[in-house]
Protein backbone atom coordinates (compact mmCIF):
# COMPACT_ATOMS: atom_id res chain seq x y z
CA UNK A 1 0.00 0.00 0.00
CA UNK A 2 1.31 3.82 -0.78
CA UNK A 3 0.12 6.36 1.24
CA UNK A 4 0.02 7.70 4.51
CA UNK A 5 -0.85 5.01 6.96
CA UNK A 6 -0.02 4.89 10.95
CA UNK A 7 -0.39 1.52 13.07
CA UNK A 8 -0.40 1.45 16.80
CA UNK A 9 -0.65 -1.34 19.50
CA UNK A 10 -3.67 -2.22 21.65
CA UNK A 11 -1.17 -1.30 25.00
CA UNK A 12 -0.86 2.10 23.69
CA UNK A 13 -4.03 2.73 23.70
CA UNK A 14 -4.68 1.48 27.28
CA UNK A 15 -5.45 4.21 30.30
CA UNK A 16 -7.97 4.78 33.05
CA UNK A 17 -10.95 5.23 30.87
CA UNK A 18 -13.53 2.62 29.36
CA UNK A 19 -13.66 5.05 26.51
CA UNK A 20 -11.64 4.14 23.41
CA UNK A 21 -12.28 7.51 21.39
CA UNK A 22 -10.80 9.43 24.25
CA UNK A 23 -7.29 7.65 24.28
CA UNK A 24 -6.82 8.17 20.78
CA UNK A 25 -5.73 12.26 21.50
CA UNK A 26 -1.96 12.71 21.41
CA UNK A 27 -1.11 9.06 20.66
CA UNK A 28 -1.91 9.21 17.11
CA UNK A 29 0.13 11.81 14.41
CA UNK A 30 -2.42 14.15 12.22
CA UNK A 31 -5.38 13.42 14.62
CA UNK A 32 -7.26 15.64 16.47
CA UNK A 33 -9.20 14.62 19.57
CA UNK A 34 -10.93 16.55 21.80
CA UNK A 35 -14.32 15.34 24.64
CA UNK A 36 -16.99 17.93 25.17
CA UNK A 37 -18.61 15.62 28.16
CA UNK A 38 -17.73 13.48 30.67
CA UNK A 39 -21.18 12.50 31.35
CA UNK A 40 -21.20 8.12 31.17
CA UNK A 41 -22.89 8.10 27.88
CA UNK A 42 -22.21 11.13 26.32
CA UNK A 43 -18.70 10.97 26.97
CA UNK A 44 -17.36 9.67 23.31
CA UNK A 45 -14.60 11.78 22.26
CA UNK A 46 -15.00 14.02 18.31
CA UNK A 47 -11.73 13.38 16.86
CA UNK A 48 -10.31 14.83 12.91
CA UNK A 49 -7.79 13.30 10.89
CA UNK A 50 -5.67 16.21 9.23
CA UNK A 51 -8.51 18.61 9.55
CA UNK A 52 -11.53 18.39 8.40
CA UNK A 53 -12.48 17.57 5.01
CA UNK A 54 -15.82 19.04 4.30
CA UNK A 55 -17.49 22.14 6.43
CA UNK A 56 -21.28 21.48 6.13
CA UNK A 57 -23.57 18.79 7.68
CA UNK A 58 -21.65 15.87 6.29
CA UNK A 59 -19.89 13.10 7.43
CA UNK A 60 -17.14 14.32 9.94
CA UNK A 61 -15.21 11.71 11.76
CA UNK A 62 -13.38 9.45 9.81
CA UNK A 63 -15.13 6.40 8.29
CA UNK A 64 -14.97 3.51 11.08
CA UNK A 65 -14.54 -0.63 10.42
CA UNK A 66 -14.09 -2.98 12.92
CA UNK A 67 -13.41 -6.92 11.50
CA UNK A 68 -14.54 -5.49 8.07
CA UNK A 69 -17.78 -4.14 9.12
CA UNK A 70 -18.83 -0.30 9.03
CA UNK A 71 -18.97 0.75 12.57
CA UNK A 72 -20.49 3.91 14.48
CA UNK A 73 -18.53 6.12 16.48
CA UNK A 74 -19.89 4.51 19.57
CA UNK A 75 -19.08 1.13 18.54
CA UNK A 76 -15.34 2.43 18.62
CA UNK A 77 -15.90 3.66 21.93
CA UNK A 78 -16.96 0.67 23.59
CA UNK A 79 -14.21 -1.71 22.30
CA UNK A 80 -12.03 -2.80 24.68
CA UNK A 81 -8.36 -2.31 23.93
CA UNK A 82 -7.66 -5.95 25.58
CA UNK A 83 -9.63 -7.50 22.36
CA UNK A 84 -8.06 -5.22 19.85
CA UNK A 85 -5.20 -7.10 17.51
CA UNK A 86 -4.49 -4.05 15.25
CA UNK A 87 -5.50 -1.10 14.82
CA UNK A 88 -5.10 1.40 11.81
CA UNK A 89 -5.80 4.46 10.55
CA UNK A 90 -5.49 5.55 6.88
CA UNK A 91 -5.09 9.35 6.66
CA UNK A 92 -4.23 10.40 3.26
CA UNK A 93 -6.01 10.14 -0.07
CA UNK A 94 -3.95 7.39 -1.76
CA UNK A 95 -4.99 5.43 1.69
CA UNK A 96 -8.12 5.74 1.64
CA UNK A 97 -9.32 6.16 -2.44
CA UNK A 98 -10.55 2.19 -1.86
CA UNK A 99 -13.40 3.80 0.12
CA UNK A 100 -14.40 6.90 -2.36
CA UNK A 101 -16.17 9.81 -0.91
CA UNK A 102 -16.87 8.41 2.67
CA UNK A 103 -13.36 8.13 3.39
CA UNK A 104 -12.41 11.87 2.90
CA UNK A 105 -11.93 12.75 7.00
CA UNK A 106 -9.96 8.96 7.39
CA UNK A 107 -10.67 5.91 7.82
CA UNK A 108 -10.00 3.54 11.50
CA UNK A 109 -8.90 -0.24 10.75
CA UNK A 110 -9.68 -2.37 13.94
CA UNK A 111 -8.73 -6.01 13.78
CA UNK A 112 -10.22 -7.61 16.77
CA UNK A 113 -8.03 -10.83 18.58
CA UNK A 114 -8.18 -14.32 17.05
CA UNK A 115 -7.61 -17.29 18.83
CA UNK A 116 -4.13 -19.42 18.52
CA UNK A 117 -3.15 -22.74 17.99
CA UNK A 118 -2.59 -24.59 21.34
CA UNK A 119 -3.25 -24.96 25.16
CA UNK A 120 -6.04 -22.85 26.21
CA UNK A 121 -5.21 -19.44 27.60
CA UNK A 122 -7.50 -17.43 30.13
CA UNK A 123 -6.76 -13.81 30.65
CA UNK A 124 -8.90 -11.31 33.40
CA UNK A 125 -8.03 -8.06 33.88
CA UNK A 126 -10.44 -6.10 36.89
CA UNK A 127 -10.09 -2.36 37.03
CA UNK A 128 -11.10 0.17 39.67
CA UNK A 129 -10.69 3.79 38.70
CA UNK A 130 -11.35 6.73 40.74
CA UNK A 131 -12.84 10.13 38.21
CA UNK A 132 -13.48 13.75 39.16
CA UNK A 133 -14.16 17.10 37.58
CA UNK A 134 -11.28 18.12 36.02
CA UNK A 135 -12.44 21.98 37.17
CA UNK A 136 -15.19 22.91 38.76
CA UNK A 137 -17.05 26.64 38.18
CA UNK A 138 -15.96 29.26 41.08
CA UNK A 139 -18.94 30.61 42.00
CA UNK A 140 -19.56 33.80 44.16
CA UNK A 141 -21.40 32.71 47.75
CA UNK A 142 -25.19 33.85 48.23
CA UNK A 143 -23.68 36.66 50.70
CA UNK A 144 -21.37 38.47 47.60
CA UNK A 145 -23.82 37.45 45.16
CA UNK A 146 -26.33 39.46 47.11
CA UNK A 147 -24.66 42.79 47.33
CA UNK A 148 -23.50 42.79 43.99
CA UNK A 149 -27.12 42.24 42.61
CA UNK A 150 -27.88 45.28 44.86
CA UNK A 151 -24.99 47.44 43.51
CA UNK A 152 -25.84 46.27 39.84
CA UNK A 153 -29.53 47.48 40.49
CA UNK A 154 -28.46 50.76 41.96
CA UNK A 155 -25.61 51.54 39.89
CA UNK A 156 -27.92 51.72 36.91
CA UNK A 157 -31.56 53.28 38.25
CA UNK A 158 -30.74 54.67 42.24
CA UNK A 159 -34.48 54.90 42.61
CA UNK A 160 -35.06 51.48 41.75
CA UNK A 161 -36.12 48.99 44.72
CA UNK A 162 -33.00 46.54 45.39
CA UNK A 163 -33.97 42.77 45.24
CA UNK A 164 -32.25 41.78 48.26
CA UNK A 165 -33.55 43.33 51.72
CA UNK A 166 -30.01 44.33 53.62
CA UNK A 167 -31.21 43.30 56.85
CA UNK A 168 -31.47 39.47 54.84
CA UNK A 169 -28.42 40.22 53.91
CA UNK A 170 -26.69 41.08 57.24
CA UNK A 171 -28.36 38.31 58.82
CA UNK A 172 -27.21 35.80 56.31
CA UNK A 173 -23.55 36.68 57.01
CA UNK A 174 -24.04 36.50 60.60
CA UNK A 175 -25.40 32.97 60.24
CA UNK A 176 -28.43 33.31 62.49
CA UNK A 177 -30.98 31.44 61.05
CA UNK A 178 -29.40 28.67 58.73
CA UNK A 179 -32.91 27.75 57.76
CA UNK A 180 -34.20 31.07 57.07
CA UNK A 181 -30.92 32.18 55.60
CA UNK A 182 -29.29 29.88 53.92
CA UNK A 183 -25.56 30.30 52.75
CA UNK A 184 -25.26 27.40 50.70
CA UNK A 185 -22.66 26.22 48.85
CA UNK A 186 -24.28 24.10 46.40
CA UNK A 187 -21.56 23.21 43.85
CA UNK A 188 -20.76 20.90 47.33
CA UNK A 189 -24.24 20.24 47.44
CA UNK A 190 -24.65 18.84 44.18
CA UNK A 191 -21.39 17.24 43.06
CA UNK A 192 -19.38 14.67 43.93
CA UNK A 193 -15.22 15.24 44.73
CA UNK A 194 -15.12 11.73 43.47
CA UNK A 195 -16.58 8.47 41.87
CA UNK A 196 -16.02 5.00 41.74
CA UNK A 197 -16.14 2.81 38.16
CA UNK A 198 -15.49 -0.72 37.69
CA UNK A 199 -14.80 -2.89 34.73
CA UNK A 200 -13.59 -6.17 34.14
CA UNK A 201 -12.62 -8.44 30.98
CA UNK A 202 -12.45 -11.94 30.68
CA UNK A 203 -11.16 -13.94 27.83
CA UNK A 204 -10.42 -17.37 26.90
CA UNK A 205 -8.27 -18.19 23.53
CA UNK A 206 -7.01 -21.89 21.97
CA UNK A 207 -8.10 -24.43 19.49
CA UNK A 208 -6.09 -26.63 17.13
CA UNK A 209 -4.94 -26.16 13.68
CA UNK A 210 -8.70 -27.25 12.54
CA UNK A 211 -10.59 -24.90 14.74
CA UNK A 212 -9.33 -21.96 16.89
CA UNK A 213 -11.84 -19.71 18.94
CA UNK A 214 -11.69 -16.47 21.06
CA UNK A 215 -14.09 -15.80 23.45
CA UNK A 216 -14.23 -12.19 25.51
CA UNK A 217 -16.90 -11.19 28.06
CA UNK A 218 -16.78 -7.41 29.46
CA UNK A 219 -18.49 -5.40 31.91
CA UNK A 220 -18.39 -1.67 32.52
CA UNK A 221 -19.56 0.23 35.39
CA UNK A 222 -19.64 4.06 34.95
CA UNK A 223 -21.12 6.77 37.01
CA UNK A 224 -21.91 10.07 37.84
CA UNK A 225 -20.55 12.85 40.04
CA UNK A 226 -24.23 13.81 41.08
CA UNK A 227 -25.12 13.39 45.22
CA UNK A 228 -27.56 11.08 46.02
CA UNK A 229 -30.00 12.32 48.57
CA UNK A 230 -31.30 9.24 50.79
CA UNK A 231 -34.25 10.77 51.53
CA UNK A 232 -35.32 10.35 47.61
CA UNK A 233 -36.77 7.03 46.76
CA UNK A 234 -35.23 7.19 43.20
CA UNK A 235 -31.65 7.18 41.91
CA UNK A 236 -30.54 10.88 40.96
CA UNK A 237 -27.18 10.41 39.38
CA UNK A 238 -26.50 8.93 36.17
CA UNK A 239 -25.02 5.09 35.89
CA UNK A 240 -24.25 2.93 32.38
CA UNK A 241 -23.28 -0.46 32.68
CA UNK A 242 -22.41 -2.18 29.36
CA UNK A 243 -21.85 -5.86 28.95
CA UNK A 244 -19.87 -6.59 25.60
CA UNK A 245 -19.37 -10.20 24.29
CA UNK A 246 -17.19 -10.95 21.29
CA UNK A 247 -16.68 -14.89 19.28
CA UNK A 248 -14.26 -14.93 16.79
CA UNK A 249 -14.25 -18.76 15.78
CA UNK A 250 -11.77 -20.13 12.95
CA UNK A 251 -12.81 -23.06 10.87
CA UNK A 252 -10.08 -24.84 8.60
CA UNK A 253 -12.15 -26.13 5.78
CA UNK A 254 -9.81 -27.32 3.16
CA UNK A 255 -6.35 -26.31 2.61
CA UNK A 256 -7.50 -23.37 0.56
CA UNK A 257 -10.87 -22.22 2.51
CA UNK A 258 -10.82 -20.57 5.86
CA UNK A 259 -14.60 -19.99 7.69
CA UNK A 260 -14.43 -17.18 10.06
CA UNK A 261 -17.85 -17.04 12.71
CA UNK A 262 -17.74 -13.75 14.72
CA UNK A 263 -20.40 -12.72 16.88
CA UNK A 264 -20.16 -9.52 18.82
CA UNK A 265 -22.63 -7.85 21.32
CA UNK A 266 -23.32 -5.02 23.60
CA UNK A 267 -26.12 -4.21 25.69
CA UNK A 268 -26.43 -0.88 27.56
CA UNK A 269 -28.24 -0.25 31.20
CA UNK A 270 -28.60 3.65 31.25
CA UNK A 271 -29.94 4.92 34.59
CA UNK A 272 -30.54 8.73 34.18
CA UNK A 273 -31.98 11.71 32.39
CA UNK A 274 -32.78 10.93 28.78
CA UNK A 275 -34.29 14.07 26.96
CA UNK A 276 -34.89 14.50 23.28
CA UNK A 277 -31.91 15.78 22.33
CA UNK A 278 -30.10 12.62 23.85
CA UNK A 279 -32.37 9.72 22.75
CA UNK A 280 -30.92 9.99 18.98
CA UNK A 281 -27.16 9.48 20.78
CA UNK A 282 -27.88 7.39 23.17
CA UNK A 283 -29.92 4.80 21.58
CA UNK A 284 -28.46 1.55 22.96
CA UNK A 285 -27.66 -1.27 20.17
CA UNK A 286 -28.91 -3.82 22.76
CA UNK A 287 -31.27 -3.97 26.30
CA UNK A 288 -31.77 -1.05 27.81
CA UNK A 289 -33.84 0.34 30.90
């Protein structure tokens, strides 16, 4: 093949995130990656291969094929790297002129594993990760807030009432009623320092020179920074769990013909707000509640 045409390894692209799209920014040459969410769900990452190649309401991620078949962006994202073999990405015209129009902005290669002639191999890998807000929004406290509403009213009309009695104010800072005057800080309130995900992947490989199979189970906790009030009889924050399988079974038919049986699936258990802007991305390929 000519062109312009960059390999990397499944380790490389291995980091504290269940999120393939989002380890693919600095770790590939010529691509752009960048995540506008961290929200389990919405998290998948936009990424551009040299730019991008049209500027309307086209196509604008590169085209995506895992084993052969055309993939979605979210497909990509919930791959795990530990079933990944190889992994391409074909940047330049000469590259990608197999694929015509659709594979102006790149096109992703994804080989998933195969299994090997020999004993049988098991392989588990269990992750805990620990995720935060990267920064959270300084806000003023309700005492400042307050007096500057006052000073914005009055700097503009002085006969205009203020919206904030200063007695409310006074008493507020002098914390004598917490209940009547609050001085919350509800960025504490609301969000979490911290939260706990979990994921685990188990895999079994072998065969002979007849028949080799792979065999890969996943599961994938994610969740939200939102607090949990116990006095609510519902769950407030937001939690996905995905369970991925993936078959890759290798027939020796003659000495010519090769069968190749692959099975892959991934079903999705969103708990959390789903609005109508969010039901078109997060429609789930499998179960969902």
């Amino acid at each position: 093949m000519v062109g312009s045409v960059t390999s990397i390894s499944a380790k490389e692209i291995t980091g504290p995130t269940s999120n393939l799209t989002t380890m693919l920014a600095g770790r590939l040459a010529g691509v752009i990656a960048f995540q506008r969410s961290g929200e389990p769900g919405a998290d998948n990452a936009n990424f551009f291969v040299r730019g991008l190649g049209n500027f309307g309401t086209g196509k604008r991620d590169p085209l995506i094929y895992i084993d052969g078949i055309e993939s979605s962006n979210t497909d990509l994202a919930r791959l795990q790297a530990d079933n990944i073999e190889n992994f391409s990405l074909l940047k330049d015209a000469n590259a990608t002129a197999l694929y015509g129009a659709r594979g102006a902005n790149g096109v992703i290669l994804v080989t998933t594993k195969q299994g090997k002639a020999g004993v049988t191999r098991f392989n588990l890998r269990v992750d805990n990760r620990l995720s935060g807000n990267t920064r959270l929004y300084k806000l003023a406290d309700n005492i400042t807030y307050m007096r500057l509403a006052n000073e914005a009213v009055s700097t503009r009309s002085a006969n205009d009432p203020t919206p904030y009695d200063p007695g409310k104010i006074d008493r507020t800072a002098a914390g004598d009623d917490p209940i009547l005057y609050p001085n919350n800080d509800w960025m504490k309130l609301l969000v979490k320092d911290y939260t706990r995900n979990t994921a685990a992947n188990f895999d079994i490989s072998g065969g002979s020179e007849k028949a080799r199979y792979y065999v890969s189970m996943t599961f994938d906790d994610n969740n939200g920074l939102m607090r949990e009030q116990q006095l609510n009889n519902f769950k407030s924050n937001i939690n996905l769990r995905t369970y991925t399988i993936l078959s890759n079974i290798n027939l020796k038919l003659t000495n010519t013909t090769d069968a190749l049986i692959s099975v892959r699936g991934r079903f999705d258990d969103y708990t959390g707000p789903i609005g109508v802007a969010l039901q078109s991305s997060r429609r789930p390929r499998g179960l969902t509640r």
